[in-house]
Protein backbone atom coordinates (compact mmCIF):
# COMPACT_ATOMS: atom_id res chain seq x y z
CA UNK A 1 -18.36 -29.91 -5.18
CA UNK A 2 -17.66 -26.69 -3.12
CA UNK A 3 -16.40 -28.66 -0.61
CA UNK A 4 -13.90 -30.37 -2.88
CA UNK A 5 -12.80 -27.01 -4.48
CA UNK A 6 -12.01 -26.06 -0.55
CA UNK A 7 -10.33 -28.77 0.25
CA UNK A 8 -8.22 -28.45 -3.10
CA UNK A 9 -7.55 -24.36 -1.92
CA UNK A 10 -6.34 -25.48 1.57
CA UNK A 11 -4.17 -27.91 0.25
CA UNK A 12 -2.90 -25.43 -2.54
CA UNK A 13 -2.18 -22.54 0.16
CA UNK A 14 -0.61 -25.18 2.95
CA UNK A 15 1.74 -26.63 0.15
CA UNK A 16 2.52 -23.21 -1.06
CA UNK A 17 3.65 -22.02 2.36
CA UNK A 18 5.34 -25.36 3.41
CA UNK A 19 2.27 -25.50 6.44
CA UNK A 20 1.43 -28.80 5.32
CA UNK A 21 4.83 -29.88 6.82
CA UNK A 22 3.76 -28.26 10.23
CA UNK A 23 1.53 -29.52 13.37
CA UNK A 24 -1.43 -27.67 13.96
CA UNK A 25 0.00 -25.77 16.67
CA UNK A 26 2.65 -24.32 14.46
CA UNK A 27 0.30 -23.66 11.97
CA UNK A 28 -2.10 -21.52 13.62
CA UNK A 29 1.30 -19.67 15.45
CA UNK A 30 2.31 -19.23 11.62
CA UNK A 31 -1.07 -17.62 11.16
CA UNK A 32 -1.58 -15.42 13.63
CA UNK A 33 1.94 -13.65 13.10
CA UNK A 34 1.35 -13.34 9.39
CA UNK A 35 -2.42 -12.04 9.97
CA UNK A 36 -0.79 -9.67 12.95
CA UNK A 37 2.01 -8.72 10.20
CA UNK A 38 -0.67 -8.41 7.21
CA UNK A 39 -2.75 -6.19 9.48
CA UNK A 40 0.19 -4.09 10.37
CA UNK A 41 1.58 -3.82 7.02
CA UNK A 42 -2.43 -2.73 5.88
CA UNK A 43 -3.00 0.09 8.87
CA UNK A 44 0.81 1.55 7.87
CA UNK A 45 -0.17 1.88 4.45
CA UNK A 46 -3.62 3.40 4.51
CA UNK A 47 -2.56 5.65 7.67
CA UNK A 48 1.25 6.91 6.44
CA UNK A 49 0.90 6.61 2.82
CA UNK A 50 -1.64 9.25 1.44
CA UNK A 51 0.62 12.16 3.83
CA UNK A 52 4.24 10.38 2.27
CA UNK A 53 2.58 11.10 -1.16
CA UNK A 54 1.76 14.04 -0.15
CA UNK A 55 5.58 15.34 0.83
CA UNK A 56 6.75 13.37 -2.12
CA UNK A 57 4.40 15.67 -4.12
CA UNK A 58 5.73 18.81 -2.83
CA UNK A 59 9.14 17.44 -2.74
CA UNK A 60 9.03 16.81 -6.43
CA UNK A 61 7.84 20.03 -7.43
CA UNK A 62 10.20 21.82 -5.62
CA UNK A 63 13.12 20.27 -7.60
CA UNK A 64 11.44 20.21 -10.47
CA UNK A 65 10.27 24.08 -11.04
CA UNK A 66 12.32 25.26 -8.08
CA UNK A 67 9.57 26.60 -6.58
CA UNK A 68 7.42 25.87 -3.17
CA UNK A 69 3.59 25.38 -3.10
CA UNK A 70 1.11 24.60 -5.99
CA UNK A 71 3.32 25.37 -8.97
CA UNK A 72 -0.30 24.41 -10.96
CA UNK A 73 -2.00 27.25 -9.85
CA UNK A 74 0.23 29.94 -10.69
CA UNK A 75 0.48 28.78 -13.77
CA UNK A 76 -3.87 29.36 -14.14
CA UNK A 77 -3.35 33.09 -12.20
CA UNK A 78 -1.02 33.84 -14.67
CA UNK A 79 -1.36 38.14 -15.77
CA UNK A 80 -3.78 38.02 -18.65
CA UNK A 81 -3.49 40.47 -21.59
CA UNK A 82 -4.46 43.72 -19.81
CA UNK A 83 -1.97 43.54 -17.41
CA UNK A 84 0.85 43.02 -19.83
């Protein structure tokens, strides 16, 4: 039963990626550069993306408010009663 559902996944995943078409030469070539460019893709995005939010973040508030830095905390520090 497992092994049937396995077979039926292979098939499903060669079919949907025209491999089934292919020797098995050219299949495990086709593999190995979409793993590499999977793995690539994967390391980019955990490694670049949280410091691109990051600038993005800034970026945004700065046209937004006009200002630079954490627009959010000012707006907590703001002069309480006494000092107005």
């Amino acid at each position: 039963m497992v092994k049937d559902y396995l077979w039926r996944q292979r098939v499903k995943f060669e079919s949907t990626l025209a491999l089934s078409m292919l020797e098995p030469w050219e299949k495990f070539l086709c593999m190995i550069i979409f793993s590499l460019l999977t793995m690539l893709v994967m390391i980019g995005l955990f490694q670049y993306l949280p410091q691109h939010v990051m600038v993005m973040q800034r970026r945004a508030i700065y046209y937004l408010w006009g200002q630079e830095g954490d627009v959010f905390r000012s707006w907590v520090e703001t002069p309480g009663l006494k000092e107005l």
